[in-house]
N, C-alpha and C. Protein backbone atom coordinates (compact mmCIF):
# COMPACT_ATOMS: atom_id res chain seq x y z
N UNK A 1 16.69 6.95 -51.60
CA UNK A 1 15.46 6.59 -50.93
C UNK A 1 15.74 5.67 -49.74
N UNK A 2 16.38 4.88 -50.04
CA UNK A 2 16.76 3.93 -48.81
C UNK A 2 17.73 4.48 -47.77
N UNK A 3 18.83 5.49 -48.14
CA UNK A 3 19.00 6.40 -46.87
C UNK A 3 18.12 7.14 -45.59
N UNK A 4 17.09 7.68 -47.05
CA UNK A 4 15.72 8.31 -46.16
C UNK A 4 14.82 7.54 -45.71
N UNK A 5 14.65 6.36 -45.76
CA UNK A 5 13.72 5.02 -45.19
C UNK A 5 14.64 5.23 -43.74
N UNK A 6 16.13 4.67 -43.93
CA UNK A 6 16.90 4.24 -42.94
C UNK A 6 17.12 5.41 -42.05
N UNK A 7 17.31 6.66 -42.50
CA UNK A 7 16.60 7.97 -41.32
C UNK A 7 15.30 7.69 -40.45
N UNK A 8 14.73 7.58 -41.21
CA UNK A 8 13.66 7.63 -40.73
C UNK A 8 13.41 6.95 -39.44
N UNK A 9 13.27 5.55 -40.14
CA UNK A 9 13.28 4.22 -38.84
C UNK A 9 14.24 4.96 -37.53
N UNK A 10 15.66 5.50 -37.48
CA UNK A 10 16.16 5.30 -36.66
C UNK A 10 15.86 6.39 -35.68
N UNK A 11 15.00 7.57 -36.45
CA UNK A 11 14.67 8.64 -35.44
C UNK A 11 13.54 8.55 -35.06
N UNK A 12 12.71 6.99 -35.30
CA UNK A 12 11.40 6.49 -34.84
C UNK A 12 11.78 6.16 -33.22
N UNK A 13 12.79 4.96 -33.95
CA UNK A 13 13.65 4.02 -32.78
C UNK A 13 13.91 4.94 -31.16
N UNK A 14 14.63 6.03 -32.09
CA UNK A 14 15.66 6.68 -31.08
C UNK A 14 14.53 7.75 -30.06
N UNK A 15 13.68 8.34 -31.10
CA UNK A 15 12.30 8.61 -30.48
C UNK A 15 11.38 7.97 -28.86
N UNK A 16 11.12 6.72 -29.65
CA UNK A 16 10.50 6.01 -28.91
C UNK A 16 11.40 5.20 -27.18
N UNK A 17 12.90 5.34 -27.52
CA UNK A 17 13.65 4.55 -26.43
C UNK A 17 13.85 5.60 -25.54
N UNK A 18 13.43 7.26 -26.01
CA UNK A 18 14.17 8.12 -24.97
C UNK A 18 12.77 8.98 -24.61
N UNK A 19 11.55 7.73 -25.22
CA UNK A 19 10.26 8.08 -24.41
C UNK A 19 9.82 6.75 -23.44
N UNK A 20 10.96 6.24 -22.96
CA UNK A 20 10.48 5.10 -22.29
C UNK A 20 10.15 5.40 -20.34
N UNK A 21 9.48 5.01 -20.14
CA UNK A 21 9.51 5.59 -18.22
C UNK A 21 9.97 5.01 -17.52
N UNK A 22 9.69 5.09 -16.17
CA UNK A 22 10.19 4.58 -14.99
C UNK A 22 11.16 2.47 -15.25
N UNK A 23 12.29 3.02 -15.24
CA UNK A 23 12.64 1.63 -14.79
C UNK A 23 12.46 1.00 -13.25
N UNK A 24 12.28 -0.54 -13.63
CA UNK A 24 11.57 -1.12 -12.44
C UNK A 24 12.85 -1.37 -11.82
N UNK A 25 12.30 -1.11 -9.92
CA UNK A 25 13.61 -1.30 -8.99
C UNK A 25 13.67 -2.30 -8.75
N UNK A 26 14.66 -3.17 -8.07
CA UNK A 26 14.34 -4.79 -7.26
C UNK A 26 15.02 -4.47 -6.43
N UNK A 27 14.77 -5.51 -4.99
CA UNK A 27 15.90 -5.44 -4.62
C UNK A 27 15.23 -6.92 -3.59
N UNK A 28 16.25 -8.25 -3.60
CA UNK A 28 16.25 -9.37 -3.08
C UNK A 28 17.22 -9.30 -1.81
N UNK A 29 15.82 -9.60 -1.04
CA UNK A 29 16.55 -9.51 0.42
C UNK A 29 16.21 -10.97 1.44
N UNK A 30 17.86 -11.68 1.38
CA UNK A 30 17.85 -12.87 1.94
C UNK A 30 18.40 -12.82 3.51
N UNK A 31 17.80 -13.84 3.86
CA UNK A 31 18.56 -14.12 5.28
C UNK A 31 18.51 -15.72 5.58
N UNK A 32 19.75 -16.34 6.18
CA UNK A 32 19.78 -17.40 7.01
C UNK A 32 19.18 -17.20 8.37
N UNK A 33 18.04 -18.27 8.75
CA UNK A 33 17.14 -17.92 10.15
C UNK A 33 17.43 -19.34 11.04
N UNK A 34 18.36 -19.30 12.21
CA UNK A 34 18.46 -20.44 12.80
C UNK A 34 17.18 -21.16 13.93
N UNK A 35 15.90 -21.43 12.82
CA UNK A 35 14.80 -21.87 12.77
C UNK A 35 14.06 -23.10 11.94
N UNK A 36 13.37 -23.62 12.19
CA UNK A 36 12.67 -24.29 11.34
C UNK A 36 11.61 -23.53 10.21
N UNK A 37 12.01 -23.77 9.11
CA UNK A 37 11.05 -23.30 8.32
C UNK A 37 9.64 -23.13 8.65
N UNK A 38 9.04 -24.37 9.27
CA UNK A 38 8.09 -24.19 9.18
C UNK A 38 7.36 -22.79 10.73
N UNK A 39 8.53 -22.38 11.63
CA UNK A 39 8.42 -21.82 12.37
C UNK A 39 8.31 -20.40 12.06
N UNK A 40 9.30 -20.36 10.64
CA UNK A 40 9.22 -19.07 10.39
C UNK A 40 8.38 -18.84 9.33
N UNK A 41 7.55 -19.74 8.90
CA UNK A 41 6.54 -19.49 7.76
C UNK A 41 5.44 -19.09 8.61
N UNK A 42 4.96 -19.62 10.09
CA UNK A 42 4.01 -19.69 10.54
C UNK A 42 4.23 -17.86 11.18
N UNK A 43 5.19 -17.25 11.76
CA UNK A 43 4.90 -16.28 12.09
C UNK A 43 5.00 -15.04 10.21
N UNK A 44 5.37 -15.55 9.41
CA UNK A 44 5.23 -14.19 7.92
C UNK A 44 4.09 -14.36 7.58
N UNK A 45 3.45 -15.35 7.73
CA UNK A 45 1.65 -16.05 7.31
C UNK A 45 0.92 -15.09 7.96
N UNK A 46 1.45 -15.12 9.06
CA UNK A 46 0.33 -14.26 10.30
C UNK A 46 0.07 -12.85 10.05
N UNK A 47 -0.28 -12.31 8.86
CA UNK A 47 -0.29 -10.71 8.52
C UNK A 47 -1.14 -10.13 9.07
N UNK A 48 -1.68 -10.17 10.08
CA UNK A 48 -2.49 -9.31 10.86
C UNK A 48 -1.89 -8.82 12.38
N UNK A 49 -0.41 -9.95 12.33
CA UNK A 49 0.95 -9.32 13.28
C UNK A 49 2.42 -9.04 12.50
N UNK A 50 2.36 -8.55 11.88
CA UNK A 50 3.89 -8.19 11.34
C UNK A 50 4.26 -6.86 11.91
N UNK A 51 3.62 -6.73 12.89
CA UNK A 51 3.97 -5.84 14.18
C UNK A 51 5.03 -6.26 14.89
N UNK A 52 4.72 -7.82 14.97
CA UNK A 52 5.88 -8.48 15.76
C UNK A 52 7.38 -8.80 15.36
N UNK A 53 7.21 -8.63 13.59
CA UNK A 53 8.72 -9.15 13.45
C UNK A 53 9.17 -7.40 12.25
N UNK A 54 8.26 -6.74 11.57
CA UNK A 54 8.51 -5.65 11.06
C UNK A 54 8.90 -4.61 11.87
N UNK A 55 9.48 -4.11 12.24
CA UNK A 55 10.12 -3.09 13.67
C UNK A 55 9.60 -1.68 13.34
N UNK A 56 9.06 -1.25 12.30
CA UNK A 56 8.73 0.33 11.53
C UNK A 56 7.35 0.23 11.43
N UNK A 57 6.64 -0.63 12.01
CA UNK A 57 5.17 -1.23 11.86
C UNK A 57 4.79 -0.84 13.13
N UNK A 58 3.87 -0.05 13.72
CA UNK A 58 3.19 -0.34 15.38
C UNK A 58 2.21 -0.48 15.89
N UNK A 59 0.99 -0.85 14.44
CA UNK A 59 -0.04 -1.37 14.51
C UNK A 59 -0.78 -1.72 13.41
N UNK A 60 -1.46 -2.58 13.13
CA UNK A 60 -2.02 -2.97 11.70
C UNK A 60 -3.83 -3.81 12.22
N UNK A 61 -4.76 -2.97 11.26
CA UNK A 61 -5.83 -3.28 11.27
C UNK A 61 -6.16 -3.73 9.65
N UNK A 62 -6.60 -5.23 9.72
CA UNK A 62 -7.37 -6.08 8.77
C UNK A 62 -8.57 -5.79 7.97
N UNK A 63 -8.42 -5.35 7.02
CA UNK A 63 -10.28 -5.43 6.47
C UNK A 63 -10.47 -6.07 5.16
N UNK A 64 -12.01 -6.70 5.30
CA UNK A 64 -12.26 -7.36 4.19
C UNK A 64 -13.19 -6.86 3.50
N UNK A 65 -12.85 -7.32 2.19
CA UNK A 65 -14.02 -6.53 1.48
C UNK A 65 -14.32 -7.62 -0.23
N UNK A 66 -15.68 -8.12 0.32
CA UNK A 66 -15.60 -9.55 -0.60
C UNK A 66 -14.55 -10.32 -0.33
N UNK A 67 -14.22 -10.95 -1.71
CA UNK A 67 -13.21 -11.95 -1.53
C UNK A 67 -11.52 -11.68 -1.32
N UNK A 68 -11.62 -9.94 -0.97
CA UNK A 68 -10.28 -9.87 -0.88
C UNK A 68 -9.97 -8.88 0.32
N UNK A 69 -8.38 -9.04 1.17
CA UNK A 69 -8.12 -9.01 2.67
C UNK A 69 -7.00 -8.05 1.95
N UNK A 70 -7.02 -6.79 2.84
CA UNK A 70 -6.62 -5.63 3.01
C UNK A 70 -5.63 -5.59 4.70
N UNK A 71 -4.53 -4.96 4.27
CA UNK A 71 -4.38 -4.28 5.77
C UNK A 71 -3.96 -2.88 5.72
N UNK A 72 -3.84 -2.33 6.82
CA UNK A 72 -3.49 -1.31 6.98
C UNK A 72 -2.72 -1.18 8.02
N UNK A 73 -0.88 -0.97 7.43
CA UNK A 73 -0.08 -0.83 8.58
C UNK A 73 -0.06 0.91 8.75
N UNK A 74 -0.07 1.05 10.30
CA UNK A 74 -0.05 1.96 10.88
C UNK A 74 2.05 2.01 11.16
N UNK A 75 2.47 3.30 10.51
CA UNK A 75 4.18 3.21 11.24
C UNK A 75 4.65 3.88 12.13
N UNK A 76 5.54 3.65 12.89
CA UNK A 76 5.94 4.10 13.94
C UNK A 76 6.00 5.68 13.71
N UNK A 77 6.61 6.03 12.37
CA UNK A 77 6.92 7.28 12.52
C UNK A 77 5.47 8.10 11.48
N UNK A 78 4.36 7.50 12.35
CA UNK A 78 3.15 7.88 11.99
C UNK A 78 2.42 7.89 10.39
N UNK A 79 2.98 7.13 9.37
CA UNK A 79 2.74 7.06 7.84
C UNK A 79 1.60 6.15 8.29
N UNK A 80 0.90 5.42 6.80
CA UNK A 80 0.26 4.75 6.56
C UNK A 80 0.50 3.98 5.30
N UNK A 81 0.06 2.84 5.34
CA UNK A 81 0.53 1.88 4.06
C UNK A 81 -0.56 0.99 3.94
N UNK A 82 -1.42 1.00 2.99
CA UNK A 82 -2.90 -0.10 2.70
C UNK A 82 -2.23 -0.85 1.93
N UNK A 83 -2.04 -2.22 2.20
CA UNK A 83 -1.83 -3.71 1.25
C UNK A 83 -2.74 -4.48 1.12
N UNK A 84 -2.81 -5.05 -0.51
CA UNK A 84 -4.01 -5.62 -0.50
C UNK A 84 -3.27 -7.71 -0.08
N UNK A 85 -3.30 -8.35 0.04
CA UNK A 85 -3.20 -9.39 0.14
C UNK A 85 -3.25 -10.45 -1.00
N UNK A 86 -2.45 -10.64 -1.47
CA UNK A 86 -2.84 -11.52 -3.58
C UNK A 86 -3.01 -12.70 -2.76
N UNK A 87 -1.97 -13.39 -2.13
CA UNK A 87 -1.69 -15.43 -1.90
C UNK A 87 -1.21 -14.83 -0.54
N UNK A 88 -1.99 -16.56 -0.27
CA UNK A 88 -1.48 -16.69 1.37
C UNK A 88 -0.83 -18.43 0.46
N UNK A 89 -0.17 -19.19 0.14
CA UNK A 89 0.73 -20.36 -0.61
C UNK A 89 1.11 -21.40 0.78
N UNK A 90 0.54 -21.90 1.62
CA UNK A 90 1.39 -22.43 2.43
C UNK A 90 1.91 -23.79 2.15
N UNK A 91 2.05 -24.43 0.84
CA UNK A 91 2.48 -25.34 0.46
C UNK A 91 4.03 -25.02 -0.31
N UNK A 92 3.81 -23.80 -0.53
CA UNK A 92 5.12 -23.29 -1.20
C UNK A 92 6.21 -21.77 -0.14
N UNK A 93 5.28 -22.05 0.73
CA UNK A 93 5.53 -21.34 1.93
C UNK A 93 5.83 -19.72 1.56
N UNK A 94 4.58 -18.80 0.52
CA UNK A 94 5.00 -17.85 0.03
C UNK A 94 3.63 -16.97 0.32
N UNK A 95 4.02 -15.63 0.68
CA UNK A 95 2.83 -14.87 0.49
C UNK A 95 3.03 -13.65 -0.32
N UNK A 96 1.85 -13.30 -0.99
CA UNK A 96 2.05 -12.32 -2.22
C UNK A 96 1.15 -11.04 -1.64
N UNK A 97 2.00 -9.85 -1.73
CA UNK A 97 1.46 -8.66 -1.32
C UNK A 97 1.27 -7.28 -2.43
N UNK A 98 0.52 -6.50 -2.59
CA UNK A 98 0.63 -5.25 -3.17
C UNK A 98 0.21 -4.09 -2.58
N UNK A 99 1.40 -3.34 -2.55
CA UNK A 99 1.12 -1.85 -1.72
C UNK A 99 0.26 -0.69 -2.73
N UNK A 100 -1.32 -0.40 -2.38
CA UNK A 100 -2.19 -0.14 -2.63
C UNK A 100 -1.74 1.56 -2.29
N UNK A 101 -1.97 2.13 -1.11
CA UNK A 101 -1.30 3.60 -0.58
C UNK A 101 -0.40 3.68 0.04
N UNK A 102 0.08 4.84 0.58
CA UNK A 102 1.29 5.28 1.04
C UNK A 102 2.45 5.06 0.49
N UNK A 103 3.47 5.51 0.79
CA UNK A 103 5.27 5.41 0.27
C UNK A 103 5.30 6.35 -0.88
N UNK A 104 6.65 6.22 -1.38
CA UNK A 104 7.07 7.26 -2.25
C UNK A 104 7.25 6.54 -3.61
N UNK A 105 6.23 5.31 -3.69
CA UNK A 105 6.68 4.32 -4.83
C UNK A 105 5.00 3.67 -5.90
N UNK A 106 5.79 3.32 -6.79
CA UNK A 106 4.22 3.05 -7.44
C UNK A 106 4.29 1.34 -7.63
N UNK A 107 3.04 0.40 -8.18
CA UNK A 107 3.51 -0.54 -8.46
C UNK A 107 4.11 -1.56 -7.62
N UNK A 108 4.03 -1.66 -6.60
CA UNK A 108 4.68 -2.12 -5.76
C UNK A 108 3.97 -3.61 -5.16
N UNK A 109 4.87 -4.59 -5.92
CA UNK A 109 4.22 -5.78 -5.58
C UNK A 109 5.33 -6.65 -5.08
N UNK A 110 5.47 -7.04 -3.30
CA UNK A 110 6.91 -7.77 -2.81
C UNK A 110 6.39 -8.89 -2.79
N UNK A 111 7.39 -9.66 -2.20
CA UNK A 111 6.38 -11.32 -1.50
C UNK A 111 7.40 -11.58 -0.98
N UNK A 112 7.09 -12.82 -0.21
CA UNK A 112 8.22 -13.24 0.94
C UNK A 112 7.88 -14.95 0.87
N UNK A 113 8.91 -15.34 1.21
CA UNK A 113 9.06 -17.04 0.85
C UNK A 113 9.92 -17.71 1.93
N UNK A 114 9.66 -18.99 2.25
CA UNK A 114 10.83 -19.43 3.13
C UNK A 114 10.66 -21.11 2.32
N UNK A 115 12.35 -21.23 2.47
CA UNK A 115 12.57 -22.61 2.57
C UNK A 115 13.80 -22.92 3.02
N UNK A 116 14.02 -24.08 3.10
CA UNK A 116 14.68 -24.78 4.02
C UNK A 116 16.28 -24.26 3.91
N UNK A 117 16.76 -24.05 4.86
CA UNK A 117 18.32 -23.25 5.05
C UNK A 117 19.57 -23.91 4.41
N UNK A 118 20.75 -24.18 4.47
CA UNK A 118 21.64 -24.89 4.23
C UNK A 118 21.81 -26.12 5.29
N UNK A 119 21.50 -25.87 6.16
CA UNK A 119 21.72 -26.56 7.62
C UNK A 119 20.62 -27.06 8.12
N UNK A 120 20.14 -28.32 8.92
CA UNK A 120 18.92 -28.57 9.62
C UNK A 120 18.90 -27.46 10.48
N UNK A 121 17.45 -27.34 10.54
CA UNK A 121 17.16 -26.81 11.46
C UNK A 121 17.62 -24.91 11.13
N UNK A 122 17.55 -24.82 9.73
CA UNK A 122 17.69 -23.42 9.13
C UNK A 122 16.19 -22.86 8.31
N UNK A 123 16.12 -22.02 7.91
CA UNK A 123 15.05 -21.53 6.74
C UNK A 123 15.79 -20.33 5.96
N UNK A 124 15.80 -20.22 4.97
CA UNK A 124 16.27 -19.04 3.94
C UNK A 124 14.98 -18.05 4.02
N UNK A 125 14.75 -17.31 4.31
CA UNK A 125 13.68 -16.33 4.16
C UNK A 125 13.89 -15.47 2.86
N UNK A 126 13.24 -14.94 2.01
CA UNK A 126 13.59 -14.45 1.50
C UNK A 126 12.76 -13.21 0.96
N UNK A 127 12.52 -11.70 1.03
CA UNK A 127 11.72 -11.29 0.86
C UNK A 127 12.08 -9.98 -0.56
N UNK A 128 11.18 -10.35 -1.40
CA UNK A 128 11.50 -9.57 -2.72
C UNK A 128 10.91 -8.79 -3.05
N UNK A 129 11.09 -7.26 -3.22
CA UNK A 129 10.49 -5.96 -3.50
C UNK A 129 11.12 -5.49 -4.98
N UNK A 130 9.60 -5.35 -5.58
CA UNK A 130 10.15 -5.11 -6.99
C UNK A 130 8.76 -3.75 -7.20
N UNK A 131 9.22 -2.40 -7.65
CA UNK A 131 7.97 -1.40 -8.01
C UNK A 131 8.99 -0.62 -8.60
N UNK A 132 8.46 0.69 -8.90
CA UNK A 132 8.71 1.88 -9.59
C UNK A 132 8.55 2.90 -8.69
N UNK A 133 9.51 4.03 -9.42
CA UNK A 133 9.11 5.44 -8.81
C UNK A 133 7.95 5.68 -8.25
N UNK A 134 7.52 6.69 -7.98
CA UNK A 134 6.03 7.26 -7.74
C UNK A 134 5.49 8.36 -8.67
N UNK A 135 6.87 9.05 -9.75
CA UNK A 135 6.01 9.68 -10.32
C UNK A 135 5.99 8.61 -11.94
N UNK A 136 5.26 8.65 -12.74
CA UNK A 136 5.23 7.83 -14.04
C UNK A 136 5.31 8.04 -15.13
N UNK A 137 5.97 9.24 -15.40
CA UNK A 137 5.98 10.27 -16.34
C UNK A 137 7.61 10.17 -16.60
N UNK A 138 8.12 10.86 -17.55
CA UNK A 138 9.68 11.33 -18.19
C UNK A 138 10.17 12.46 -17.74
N UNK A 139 11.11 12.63 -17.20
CA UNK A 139 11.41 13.64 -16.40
C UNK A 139 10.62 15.08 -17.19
N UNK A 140 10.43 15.86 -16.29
CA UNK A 140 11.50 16.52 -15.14
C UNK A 140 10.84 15.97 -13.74
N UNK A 141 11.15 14.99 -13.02
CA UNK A 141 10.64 14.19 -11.94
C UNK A 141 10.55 15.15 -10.67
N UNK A 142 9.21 14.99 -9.80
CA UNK A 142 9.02 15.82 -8.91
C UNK A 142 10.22 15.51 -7.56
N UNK A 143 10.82 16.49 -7.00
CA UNK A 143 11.28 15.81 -6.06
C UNK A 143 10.56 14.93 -4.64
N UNK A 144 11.15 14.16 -4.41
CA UNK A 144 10.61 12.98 -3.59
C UNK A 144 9.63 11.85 -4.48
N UNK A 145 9.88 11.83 -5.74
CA UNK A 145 8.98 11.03 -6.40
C UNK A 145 9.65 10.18 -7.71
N UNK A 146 11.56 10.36 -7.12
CA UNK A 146 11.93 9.92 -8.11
C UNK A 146 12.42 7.74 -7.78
N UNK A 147 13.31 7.69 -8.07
CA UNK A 147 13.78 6.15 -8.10
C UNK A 147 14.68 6.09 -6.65
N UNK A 148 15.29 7.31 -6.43
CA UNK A 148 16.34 7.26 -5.22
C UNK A 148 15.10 7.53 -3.84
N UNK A 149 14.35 8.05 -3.78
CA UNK A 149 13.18 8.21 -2.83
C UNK A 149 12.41 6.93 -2.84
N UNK A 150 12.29 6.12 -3.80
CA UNK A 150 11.44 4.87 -3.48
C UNK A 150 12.35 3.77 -3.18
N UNK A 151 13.26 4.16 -3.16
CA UNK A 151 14.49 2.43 -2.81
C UNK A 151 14.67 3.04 -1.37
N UNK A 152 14.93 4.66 -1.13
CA UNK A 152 15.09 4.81 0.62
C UNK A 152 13.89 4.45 1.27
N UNK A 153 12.54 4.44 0.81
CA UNK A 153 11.49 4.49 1.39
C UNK A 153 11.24 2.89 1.75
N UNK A 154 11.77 2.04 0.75
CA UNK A 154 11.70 0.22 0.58
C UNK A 154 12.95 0.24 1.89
N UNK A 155 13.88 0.81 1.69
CA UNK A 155 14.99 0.35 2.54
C UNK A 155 14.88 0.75 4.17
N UNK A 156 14.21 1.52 4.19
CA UNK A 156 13.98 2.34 5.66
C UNK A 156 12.40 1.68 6.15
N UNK A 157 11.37 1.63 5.20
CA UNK A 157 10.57 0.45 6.08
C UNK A 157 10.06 -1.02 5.91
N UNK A 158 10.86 -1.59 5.07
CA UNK A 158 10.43 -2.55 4.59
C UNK A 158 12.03 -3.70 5.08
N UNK A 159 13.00 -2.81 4.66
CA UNK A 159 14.35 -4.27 4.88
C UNK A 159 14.95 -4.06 6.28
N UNK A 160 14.27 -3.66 7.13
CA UNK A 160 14.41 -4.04 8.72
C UNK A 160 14.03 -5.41 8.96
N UNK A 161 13.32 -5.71 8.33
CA UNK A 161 12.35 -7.10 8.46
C UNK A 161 12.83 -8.01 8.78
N UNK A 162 13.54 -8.05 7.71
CA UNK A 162 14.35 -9.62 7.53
C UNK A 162 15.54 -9.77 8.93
N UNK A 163 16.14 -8.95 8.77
CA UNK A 163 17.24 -8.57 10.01
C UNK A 163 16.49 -9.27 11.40
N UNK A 164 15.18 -8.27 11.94
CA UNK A 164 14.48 -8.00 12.92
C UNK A 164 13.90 -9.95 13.29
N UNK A 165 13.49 -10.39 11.87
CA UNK A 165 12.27 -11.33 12.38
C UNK A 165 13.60 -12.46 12.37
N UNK A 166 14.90 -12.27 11.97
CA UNK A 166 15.80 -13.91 12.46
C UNK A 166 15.68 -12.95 13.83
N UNK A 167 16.11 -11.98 14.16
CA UNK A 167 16.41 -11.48 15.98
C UNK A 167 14.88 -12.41 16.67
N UNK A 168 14.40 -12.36 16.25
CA UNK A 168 12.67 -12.25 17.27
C UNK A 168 12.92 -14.32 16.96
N UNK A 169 13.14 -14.62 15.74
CA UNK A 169 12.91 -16.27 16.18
C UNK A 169 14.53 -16.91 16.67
N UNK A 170 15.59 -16.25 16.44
CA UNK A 170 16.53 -17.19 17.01
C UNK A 170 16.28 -16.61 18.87
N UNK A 171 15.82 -15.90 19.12
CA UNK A 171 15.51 -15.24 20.44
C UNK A 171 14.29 -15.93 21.62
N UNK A 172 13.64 -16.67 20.26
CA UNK A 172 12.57 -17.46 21.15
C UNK A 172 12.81 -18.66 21.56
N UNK A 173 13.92 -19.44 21.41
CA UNK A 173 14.19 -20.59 21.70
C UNK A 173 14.47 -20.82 23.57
C-alpha cells in the first residue's frame, strides 16, 4: 500500500511540474552615465519624451483616463506599444511601467531607476525588464510567440535606451 500511495504522489508531482507555463524572462540593464543623477532622473521622469533618449520610439501621445496616465509609443519601424504608467517615485528616483499592447511578450512590467554612480558627478541608471512569452499555454508554442521572440523584441526596442540616453546626456554638456 505504501508503494502505491508513493506512486501515486509522484505521478501527481511529476504531472503537475511538466504542466507548469511560461518561465519569467529578466533581463537587468545597467549603465554608468557621466551625469548627475539628478540630470538623468529629470530627463527618464519626462515620459511624454522618451522620444528623446529611446532611439526605436518617434513619437508618443499621453492619455488620461481617471486616475491613471497611459502612453502610446508610436516606433520607428511603425509598431505600437500602449503603457500604462504604475509610479512616477522621485524620491527614490524610480518609475514603474506596464506594457498594456503591442510586442511579442505578455506581462510585461520594466522600471527604470537612477542613483548615484561610483564617481561624483556619475548616476547608475538602471533599467529592468522582467515578462513572459506572449503565448501562455504549454507547448506546442505558436511561432513568434515563444520566449526567444520576446527577449529579441525587449532587446531590439527597449535596450537601445540605456546605451542612447548616456550618448544624449554625456553629449549635452
Amino acid at each position: 500500500m505504501k508503494k502505491f500511495l508513493a506512486l501515486i504522489a509522484m505521478a501527481v508531482f511529476s504531472v503537475s511540474a511538466a504542466a507548469h507555463g511560461p518561465t519569467p524572462q529578466k533581463i537587468d540593464d545597467r549603465i554608468i552615465i557621466k551625469a548627475e543623477p539628478a540630470q538623468a532622473w529629470a530627463m527618464i521622469k519626462d515620459y511624454k519624451n522618451v522620444q528623446k533618449w529611446l532611439p526605436t520610439v518617434k513619437s508618443v501621445e499621453v492619455q488620461k483616463e481617471g486616475a491613471d496616465t497611459f502612453r502610446i509609443l508610436t516606433l520607428k519601424n511603425g509598431g505600437k506599444i500602449k503603457e500604462r504608467i504604475k509610479s512616477v517615485d522621485d524620491d527614490n528616483m524610480k518609475i514603474k511601467f506596464e506594457v498594456l499592447e503591442g510586442g511579442s511578450f505578455s506581462n510585461y512590467n520594466p522600471y527604470i531607476s537612477v542613483k548615484k554612480g561610483p564617481n561624483a558627478g556619475e548616476s547608475e541608471v538602471r533599467f529592468f525588464h522582467r515578462f513572459y512569452r506572449q503565448f501562455p499555454n504549454n507547448p506546442p508554442i505558436p511561432e513568434g510567440q515563444d520566449e526567444a521572440s520576446a527577449i529579441q523584441f525587449i532587446t531590439d526596442t527597449y535596450l537601445p535606451g540605456n546605451k542612447n540616453l548616456k550618448k544624449v546626456l554625456e553629449n549635452s554638456k
